[in-house]
N, C-alpha and C. Protein backbone atom coordinates (compact mmCIF):
# COMPACT_ATOMS: atom_id res chain seq x y z
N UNK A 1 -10.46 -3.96 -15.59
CA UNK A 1 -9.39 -3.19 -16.21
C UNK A 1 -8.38 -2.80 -15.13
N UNK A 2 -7.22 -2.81 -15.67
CA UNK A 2 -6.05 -2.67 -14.47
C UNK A 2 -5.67 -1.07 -14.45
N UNK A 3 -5.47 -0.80 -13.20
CA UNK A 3 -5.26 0.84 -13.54
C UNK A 3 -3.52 1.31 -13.44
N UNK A 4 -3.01 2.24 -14.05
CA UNK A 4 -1.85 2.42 -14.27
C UNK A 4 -1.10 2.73 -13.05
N UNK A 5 0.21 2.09 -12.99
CA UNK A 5 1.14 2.71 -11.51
C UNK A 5 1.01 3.98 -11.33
N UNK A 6 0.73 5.03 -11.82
CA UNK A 6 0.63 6.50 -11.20
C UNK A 6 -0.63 6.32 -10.50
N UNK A 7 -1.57 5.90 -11.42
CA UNK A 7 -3.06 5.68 -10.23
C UNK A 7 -2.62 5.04 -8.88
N UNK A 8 -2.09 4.02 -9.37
CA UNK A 8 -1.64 2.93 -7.83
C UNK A 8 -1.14 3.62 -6.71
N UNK A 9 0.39 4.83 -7.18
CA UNK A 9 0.91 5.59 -6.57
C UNK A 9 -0.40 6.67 -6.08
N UNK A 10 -0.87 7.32 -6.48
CA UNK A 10 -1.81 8.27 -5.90
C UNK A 10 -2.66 7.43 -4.94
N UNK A 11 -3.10 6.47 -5.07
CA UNK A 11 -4.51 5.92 -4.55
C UNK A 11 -3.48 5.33 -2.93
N UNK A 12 -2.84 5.06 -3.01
CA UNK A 12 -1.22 4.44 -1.72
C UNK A 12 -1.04 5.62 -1.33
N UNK A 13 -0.78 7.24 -1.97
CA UNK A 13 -0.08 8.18 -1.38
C UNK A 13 -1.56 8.63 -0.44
N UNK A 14 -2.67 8.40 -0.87
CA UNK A 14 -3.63 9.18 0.14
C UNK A 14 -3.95 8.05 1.64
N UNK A 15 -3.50 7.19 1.33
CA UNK A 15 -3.75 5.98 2.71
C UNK A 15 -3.24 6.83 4.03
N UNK A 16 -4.05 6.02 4.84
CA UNK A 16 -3.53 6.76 6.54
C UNK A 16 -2.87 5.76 6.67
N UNK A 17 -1.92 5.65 7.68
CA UNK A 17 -1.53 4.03 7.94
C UNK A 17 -2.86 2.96 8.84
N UNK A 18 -3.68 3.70 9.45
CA UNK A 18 -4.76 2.92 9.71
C UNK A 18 -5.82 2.26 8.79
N UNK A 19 -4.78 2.04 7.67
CA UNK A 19 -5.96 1.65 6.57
C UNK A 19 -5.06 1.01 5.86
N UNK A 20 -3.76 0.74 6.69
CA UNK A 20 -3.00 -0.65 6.15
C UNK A 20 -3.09 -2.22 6.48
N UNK A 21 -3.65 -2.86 5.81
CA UNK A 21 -4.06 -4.56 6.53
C UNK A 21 -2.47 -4.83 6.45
N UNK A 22 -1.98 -5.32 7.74
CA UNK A 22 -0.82 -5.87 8.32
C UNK A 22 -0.85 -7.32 8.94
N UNK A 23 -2.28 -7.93 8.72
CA UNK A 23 -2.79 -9.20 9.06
C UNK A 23 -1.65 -10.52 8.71
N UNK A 24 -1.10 -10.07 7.47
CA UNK A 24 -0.33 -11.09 6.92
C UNK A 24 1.41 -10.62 6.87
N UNK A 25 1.39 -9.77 7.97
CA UNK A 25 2.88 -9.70 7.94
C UNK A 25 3.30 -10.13 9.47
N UNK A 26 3.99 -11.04 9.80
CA UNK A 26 4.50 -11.14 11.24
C UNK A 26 5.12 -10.35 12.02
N UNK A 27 4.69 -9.84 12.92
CA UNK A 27 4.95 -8.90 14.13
C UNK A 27 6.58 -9.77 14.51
N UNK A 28 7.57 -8.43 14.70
CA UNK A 28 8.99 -8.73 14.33
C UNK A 28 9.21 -7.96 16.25
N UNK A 29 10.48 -8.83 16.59
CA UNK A 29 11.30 -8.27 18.06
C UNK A 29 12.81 -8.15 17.56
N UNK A 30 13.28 -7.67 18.58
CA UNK A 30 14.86 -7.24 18.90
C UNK A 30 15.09 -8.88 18.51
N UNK A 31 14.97 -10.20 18.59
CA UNK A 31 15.72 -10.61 18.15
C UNK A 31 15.68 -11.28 16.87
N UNK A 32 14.67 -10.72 15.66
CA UNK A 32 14.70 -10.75 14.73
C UNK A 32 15.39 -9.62 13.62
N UNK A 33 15.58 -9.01 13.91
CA UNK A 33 16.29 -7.82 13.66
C UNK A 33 18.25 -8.32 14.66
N UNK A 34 18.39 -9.26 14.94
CA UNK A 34 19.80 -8.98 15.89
C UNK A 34 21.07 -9.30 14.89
N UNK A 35 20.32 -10.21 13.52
CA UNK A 35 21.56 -10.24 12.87
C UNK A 35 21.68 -9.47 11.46
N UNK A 36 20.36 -8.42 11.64
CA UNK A 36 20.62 -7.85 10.06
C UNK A 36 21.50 -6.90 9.44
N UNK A 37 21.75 -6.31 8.69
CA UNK A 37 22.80 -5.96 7.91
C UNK A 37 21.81 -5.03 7.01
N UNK A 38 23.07 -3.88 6.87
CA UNK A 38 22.08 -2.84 6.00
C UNK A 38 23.66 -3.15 4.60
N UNK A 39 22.79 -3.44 3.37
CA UNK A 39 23.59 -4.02 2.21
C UNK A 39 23.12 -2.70 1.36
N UNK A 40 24.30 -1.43 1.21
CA UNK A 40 24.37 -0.25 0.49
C UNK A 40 25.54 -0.71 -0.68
N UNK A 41 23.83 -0.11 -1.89
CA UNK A 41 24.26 -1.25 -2.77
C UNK A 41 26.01 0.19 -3.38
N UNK A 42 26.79 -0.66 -4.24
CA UNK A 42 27.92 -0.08 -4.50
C UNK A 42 27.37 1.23 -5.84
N UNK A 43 28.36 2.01 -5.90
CA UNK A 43 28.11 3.14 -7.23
C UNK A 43 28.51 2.60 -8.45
N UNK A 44 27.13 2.60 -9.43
CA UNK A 44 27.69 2.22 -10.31
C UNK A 44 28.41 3.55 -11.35
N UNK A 45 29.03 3.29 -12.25
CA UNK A 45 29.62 3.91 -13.80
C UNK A 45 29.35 3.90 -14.79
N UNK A 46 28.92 4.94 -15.21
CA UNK A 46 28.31 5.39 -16.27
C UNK A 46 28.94 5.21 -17.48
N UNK A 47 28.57 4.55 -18.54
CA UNK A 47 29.37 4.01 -19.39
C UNK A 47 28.71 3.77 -20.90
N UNK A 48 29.14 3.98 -22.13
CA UNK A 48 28.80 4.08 -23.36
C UNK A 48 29.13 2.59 -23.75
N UNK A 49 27.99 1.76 -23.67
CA UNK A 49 28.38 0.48 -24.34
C UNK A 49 26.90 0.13 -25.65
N UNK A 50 28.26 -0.28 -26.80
CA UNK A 50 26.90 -0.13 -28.19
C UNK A 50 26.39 -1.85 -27.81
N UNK A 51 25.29 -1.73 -28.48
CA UNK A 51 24.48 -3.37 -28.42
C UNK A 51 23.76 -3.52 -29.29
N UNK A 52 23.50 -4.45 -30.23
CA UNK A 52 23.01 -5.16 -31.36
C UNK A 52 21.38 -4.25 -30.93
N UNK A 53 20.75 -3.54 -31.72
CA UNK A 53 19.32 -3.69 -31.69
C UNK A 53 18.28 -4.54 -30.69
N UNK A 54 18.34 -5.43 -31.31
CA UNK A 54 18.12 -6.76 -31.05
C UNK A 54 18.42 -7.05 -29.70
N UNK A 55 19.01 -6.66 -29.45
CA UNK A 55 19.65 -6.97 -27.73
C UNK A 55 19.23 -6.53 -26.95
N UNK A 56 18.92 -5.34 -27.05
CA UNK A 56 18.82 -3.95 -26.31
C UNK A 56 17.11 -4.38 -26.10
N UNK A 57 16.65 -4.53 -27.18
CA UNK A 57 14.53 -4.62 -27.25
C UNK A 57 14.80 -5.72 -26.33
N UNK A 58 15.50 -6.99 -26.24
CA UNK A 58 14.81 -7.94 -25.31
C UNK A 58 15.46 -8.21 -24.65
N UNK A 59 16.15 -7.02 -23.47
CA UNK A 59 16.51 -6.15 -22.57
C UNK A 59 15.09 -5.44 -21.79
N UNK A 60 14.86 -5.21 -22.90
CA UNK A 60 13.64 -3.68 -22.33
C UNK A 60 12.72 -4.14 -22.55
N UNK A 61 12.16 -5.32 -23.09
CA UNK A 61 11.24 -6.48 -23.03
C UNK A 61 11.06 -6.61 -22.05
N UNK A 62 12.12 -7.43 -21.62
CA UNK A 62 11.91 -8.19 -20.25
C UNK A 62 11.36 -7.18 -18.52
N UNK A 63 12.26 -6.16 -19.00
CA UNK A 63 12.09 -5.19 -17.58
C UNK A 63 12.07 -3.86 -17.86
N UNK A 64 10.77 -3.19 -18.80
CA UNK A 64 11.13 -2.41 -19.00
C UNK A 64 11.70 -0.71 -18.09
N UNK A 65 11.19 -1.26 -17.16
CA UNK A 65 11.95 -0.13 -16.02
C UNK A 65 12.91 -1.16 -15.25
N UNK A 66 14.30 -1.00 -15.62
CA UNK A 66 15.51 -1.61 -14.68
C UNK A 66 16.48 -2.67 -16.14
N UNK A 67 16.25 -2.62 -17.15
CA UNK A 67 17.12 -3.20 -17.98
C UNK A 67 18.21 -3.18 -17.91
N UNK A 68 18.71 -1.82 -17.79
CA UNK A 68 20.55 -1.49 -17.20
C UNK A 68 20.91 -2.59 -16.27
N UNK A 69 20.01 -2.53 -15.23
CA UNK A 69 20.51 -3.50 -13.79
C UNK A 69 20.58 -4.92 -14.83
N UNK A 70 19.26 -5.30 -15.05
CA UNK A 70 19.35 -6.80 -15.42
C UNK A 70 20.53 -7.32 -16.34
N UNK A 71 20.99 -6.01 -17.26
CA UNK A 71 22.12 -6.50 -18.10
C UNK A 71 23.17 -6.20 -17.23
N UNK A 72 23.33 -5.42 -15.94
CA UNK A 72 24.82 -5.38 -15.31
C UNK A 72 24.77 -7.14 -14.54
N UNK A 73 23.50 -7.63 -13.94
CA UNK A 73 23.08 -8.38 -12.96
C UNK A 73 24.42 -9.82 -14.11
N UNK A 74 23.60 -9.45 -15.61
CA UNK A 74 23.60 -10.85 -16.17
C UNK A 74 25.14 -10.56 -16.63
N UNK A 75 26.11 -9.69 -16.41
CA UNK A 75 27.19 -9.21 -16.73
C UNK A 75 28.25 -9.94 -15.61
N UNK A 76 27.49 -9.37 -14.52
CA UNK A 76 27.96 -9.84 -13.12
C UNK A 76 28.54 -11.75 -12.80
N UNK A 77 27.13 -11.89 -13.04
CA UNK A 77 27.66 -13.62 -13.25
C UNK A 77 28.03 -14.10 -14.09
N UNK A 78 28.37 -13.55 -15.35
CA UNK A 78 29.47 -13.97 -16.05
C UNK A 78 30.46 -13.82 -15.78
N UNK A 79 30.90 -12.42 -15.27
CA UNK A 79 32.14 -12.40 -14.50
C UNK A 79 32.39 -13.53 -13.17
N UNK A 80 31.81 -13.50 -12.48
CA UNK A 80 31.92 -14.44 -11.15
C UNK A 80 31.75 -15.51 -11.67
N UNK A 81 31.14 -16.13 -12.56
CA UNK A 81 31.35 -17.62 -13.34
C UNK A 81 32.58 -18.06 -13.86
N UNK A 82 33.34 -16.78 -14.51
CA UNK A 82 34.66 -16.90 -15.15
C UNK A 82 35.81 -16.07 -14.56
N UNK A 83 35.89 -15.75 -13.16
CA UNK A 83 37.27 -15.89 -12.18
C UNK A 83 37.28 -16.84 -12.02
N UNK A 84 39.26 -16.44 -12.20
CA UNK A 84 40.26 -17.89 -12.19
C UNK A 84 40.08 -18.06 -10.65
């Protein structure tokens, strides 16, 4: 049986960091880090837009925590698909 993200969150919030396996992450230097970029994402606007029923459920189907994003995401490349 799978246990719920608040369990997950509690059972992660009591970890020491000596009880993190880091086996499978590669040990990083100054020159892996020399070309990164911190990408602060923009503000979005709050906005009243109506949507078919229907739209909205398989919206919140798909993701139900982050639907807003996925419909701005799928908004987004329609726009950038259709500049002249």
């Amino acid at each position: 049986m799978a246990i719920s993200r608040a369990e997950q969150l509690k059972i992660l919030g009591q970890m020491k960091d000596s009880d993190i396996d880091y086996t499978d992450a590669p040990a990083t230097n100054a020159d892996f880090w020399q070309d990164a970029t911190v990408n602060i994402p923009s503000v979005k606007v709050p906005v009243t837009l109506r949507l078919d029923p229907q739209v909205l459920a398989w919206y919140k189907q798909q993701v139900p925590r982050g639907y807003q994003t996925l419909i701005n995401h799928v908004l987004q490349k329609y726009m950038t698909d259709h500049q002249a």
